[in-house]
Protein backbone atom coordinates (compact mmCIF):
# COMPACT_ATOMS: atom_id res chain seq x y z
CA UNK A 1 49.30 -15.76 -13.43
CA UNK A 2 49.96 -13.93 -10.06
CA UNK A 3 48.84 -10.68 -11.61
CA UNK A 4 45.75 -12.47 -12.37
CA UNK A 5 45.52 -14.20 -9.13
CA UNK A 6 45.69 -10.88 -7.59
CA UNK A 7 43.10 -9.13 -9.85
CA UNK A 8 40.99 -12.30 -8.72
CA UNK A 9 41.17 -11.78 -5.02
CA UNK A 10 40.63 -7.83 -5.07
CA UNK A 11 37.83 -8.17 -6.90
CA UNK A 12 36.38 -10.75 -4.40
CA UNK A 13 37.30 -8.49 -1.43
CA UNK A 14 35.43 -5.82 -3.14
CA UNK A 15 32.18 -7.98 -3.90
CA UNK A 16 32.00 -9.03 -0.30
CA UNK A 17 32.80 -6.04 0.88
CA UNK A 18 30.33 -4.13 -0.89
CA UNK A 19 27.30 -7.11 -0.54
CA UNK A 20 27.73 -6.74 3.33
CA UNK A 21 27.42 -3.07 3.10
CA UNK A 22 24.81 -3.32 0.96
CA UNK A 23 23.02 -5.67 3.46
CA UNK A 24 23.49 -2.87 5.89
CA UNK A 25 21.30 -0.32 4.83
CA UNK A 26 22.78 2.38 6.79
CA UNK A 27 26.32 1.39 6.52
CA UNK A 28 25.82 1.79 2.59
CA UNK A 29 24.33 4.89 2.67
CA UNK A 30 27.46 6.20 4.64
CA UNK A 31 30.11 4.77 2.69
CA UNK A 32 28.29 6.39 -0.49
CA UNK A 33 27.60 9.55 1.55
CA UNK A 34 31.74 9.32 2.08
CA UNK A 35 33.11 8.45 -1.07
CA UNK A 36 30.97 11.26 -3.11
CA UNK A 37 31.68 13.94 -0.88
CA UNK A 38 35.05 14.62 -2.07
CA UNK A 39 33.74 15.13 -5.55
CA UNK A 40 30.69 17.17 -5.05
CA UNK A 41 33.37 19.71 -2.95
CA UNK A 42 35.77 19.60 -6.39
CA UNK A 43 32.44 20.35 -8.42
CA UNK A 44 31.44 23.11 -6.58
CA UNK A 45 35.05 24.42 -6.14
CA UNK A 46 35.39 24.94 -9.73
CA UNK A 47 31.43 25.96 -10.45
CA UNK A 48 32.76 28.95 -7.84
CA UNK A 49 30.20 28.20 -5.47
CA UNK A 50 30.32 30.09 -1.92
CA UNK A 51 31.36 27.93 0.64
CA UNK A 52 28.02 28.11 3.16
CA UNK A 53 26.44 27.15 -0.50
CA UNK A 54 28.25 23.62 -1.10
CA UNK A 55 26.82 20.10 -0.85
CA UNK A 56 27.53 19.21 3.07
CA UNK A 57 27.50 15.58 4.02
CA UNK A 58 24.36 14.23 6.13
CA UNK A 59 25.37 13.23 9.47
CA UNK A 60 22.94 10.44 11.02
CA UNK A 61 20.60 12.45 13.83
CA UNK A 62 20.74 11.66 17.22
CA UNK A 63 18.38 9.05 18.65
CA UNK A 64 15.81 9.76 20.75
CA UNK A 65 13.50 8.06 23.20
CA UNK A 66 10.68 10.27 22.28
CA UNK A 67 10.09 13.24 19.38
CA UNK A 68 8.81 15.08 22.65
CA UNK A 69 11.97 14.99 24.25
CA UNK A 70 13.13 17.33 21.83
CA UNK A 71 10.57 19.85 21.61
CA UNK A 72 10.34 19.75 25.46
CA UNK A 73 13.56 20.40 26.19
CA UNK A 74 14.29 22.73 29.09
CA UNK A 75 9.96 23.13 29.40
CA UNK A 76 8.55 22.50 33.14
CA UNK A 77 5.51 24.81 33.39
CA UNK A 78 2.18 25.71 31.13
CA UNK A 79 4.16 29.29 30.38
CA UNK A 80 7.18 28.10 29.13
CA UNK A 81 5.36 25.67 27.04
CA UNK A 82 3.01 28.64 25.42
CA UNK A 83 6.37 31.07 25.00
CA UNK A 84 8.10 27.52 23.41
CA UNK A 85 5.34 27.22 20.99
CA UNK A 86 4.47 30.41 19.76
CA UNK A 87 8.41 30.61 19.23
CA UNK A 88 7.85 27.27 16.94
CA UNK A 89 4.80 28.95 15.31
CA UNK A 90 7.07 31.95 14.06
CA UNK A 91 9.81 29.61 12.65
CA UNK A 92 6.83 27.29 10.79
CA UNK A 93 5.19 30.10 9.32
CA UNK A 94 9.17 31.80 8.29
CA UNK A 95 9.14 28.26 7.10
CA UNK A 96 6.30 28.46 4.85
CA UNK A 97 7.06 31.54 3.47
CA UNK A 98 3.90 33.01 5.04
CA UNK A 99 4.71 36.65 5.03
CA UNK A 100 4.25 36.41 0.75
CA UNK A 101 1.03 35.29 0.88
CA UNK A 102 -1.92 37.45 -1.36
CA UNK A 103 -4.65 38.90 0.63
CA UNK A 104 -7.36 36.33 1.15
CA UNK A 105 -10.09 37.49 -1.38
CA UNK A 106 -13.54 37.69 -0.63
CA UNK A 107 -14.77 33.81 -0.83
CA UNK A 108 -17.65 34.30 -4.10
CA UNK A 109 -18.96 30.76 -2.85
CA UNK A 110 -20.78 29.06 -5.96
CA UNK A 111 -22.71 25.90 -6.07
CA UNK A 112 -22.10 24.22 -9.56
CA UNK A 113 -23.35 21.26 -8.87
CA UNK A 114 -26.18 19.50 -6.80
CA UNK A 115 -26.18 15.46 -6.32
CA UNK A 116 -28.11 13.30 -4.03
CA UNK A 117 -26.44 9.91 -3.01
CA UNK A 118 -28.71 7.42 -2.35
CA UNK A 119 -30.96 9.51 -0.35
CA UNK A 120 -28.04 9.49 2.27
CA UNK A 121 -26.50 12.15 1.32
CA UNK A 122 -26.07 15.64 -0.46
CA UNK A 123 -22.80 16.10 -2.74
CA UNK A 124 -22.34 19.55 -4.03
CA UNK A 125 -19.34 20.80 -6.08
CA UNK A 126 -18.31 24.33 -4.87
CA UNK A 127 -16.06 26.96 -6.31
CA UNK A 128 -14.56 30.32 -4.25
CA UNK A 129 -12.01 32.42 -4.64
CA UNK A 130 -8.26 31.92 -3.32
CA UNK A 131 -6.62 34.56 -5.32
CA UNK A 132 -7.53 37.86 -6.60
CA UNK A 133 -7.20 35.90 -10.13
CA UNK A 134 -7.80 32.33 -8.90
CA UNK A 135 -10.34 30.21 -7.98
CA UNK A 136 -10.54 26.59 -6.16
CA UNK A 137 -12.98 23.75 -6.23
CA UNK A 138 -14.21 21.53 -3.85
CA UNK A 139 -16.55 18.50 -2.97
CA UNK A 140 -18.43 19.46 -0.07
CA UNK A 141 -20.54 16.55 1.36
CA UNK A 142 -23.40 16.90 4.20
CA UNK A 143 -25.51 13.94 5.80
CA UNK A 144 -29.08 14.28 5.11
CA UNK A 145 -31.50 13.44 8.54
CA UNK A 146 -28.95 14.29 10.62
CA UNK A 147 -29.94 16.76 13.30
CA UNK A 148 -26.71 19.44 13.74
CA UNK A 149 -24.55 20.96 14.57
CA UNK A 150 -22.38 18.34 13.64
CA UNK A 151 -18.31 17.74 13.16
CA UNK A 152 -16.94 18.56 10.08
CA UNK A 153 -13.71 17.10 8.04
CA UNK A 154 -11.22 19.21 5.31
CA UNK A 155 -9.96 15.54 3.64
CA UNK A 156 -6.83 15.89 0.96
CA UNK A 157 -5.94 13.60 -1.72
CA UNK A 158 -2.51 13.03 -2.75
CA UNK A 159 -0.80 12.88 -6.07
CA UNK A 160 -2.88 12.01 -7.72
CA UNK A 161 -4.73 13.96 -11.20
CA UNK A 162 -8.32 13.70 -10.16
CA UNK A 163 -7.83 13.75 -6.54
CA UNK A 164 -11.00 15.16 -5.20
CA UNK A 165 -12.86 12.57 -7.20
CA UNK A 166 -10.96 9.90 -5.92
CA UNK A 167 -12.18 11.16 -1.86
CA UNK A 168 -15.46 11.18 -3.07
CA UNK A 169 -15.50 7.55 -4.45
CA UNK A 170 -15.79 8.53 -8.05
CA UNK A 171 -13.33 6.91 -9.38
CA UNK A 172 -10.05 4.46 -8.52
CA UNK A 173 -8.90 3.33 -5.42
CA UNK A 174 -12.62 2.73 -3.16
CA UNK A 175 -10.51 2.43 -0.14
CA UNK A 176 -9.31 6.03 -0.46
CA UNK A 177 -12.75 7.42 -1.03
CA UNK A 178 -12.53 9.24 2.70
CA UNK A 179 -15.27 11.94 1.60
CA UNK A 180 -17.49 9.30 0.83
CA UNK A 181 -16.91 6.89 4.06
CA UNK A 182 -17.04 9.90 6.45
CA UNK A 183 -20.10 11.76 5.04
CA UNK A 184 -21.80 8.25 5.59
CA UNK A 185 -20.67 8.25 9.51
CA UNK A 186 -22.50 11.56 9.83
CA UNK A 187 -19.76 14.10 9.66
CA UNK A 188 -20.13 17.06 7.12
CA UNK A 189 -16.86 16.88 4.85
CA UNK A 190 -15.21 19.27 2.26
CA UNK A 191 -12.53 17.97 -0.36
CA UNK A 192 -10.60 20.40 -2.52
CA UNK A 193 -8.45 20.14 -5.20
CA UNK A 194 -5.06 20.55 -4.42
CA UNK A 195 -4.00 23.68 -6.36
CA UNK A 196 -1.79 21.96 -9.14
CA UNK A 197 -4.47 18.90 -9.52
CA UNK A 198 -8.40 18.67 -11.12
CA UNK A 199 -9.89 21.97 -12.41
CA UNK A 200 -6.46 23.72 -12.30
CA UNK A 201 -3.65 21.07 -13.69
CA UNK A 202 -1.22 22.90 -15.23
CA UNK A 203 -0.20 22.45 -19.03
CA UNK A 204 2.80 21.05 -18.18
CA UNK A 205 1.46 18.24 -16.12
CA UNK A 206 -0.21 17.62 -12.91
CA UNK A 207 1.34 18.41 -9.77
CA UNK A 208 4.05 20.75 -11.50
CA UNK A 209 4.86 23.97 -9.76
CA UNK A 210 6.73 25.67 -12.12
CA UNK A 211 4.00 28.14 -12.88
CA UNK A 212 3.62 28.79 -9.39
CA UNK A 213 6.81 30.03 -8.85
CA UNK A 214 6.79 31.89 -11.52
CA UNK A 215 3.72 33.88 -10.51
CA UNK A 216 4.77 34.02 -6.47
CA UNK A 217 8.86 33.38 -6.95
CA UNK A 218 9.35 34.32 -3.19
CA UNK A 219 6.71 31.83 -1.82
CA UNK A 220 6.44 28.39 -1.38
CA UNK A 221 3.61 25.38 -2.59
CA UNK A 222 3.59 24.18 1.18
CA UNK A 223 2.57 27.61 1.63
CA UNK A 224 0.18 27.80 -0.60
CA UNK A 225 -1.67 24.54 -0.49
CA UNK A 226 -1.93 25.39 3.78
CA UNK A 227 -3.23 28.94 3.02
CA UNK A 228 -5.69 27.10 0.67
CA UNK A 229 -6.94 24.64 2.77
CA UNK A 230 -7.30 27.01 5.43
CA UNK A 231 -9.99 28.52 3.33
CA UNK A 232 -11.40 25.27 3.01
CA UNK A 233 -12.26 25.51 6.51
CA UNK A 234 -13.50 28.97 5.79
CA UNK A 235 -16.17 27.69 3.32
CA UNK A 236 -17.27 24.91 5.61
CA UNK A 237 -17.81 27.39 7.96
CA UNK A 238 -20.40 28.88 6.04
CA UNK A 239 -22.53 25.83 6.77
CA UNK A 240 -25.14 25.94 10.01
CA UNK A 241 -24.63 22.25 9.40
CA UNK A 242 -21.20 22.48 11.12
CA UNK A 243 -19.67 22.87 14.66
CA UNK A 244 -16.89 25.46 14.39
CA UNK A 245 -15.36 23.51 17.50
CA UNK A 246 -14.97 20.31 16.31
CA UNK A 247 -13.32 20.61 12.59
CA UNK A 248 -10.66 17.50 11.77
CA UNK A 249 -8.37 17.47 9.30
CA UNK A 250 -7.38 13.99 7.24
CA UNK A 251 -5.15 13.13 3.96
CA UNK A 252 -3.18 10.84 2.47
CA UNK A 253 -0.01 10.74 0.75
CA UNK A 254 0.83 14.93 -0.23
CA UNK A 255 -2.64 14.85 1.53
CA UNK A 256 -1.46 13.49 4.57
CA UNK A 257 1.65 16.24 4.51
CA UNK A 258 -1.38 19.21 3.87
CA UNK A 259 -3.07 17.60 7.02
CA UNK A 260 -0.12 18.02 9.30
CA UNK A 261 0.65 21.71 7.95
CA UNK A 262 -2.79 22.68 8.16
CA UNK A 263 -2.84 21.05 11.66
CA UNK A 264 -0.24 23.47 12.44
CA UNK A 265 -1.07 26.45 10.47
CA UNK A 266 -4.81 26.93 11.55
CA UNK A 267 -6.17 26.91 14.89
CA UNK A 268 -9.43 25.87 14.34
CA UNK A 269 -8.40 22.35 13.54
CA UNK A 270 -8.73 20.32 16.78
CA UNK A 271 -7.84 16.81 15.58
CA UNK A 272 -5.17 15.37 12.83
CA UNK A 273 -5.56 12.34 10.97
CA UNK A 274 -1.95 11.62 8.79
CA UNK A 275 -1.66 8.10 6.51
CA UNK A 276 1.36 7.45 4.89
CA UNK A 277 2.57 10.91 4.76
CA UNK A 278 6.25 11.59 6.11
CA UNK A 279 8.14 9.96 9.27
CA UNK A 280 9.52 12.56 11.56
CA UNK A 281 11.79 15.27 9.57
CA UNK A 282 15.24 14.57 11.38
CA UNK A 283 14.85 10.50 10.92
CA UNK A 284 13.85 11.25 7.51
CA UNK A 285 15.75 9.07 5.19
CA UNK A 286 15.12 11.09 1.85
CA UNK A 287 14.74 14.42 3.78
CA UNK A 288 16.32 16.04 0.86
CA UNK A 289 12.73 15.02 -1.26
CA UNK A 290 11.71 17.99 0.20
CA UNK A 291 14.61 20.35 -1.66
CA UNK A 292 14.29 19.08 -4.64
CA UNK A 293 13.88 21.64 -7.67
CA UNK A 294 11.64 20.37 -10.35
CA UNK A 295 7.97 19.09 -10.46
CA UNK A 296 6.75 18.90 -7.36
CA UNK A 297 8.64 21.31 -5.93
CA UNK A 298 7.77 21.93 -2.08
């Protein structure tokens, strides 16, 4: 009966103990974080696994008042800030892999398709070249009666198949139809495929990389889907519709992470728009998402 008893009471400790952490969010995470650790280290001990190479723990990030404080760090004058920031340029592009990049072929633009919409409006579907071997398709939309030059949008869908149809209202979700809303606001607007989605899914589903990586095993997708989109921008270039100065970028979901990449990557953007992308990397909750090693792999 006291064994019982006993058995009764531990058990109850260990319910409340675990409900509270549970209603603690963070507090769970770390008490998880703490009682796995000593058995991923016994895993990799005996897989033989190089010490720098081992599952480390997560420690929580420091908090800040402000992401700037951070980058600005030790920054007091317009020159340090330039030297600071090409020095974060070289890291984001070692990042991205950007060294393994092909040689940007020459662009072959091709019209394959002409539609009016409703008179306010001129939808063509474009193909060009990305890759000696590889080709990309786009949406490009561009206000009718509208005297130039005039702004100009790259908008990315996220995961989903048909992506480039969904920006252009085509199908699914209206409210994510951005090609479609900002054409009709007067701005000229290109939406591409991501490179793993429409005319190029792969056969082993959408948004899997694995052929990728076999094909370019020391690059990256982030790298690739930026380099692409930067020829996005290249193609709307080609139009006298469009103000080289004043080129936005805007995406949603994977879109919205493509947005703040190419935001980054290519100097010609001058404004970001980011919806429901990623929160800041170091407050990142499921930071490792962006390690992970099968279908989508970054």
């Amino acid at each position: 009966m006291m064994i019982q008893y006993g058995c009764c009471l531990i058990w109850t400790f260990f319910g409340i103990s675990l409900t509270w952490c549970y209603m603690n969010t963070d507090i769970f995470k770390r008490v998880l974080q703490r009682c796995a650790q000593p058995y991923l280290n016994y895993r990799d001990r005996r897989r033989g696994v190089p010490r720098d190479r081992r599952v480390r723990r997560l420690t929580q990030p420091p908090e800040l008042v402000s992401t700037w404080d951070d980058l600005l760090d030790g920054v007091s004058t317009s020159a340090q800030w330039q030297k600071r920031k090409e020095d974060y340029r070289c890291r984001f592009l070692e990042l991205l892999r950007d060294d393994c990049k092909p040689a940007i072929p020459p662009l072959d633009l091709k019209i394959e398709q002409n539609i009016d919409v409703e008179g306010l409006y001129t939808r063509l579907l474009v193909s060009y070249n990305v890759e000696a071997d590889e080709r990309a398709h786009a949406f490009l939309a561009i206000p009718n009666h509208r005297p130039g030059p005039l702004p100009a949008v790259v908008t990315l869908h996220g995961t989903y198949p048909r992506g480039k149809e969904r920006l252009a209202g085509l199908e699914d979700n209206p409210e994510k139809a951005l090609l479609d809303h900002l054409v009709r606001r007067g701005y000229v607007v290109i939406a591409p495929d991501h490179f793993v989605a429409g005319h190029r899914i792969p056969p082993e589903k959408p948004f899997d990389t694995t052929q990728f990586y076999t094909k370019h095993p020391h690059w990256t997708a982030v790298g690739k889907f930026t380099y692409e989109h930067s020829i996005a921008v290249n193609v709307l270039l080609t139009r006298p519709e469009v103000a080289p100065d004043r080129i936005g970028v805007a995406g949603h979901s994977l879109g919205g992470h493509g947005a703040i990449f190419l935001a980054a990557y290519d100097a010609r953007i001058a404004a970001c728009a980011c919806n429901c992308a990623a929160p800041p990397f170091r407050h990142n909750p499921r930071v490792l998402d962006w390690a992970r090693d099968e279908w989508y792999s970054y």
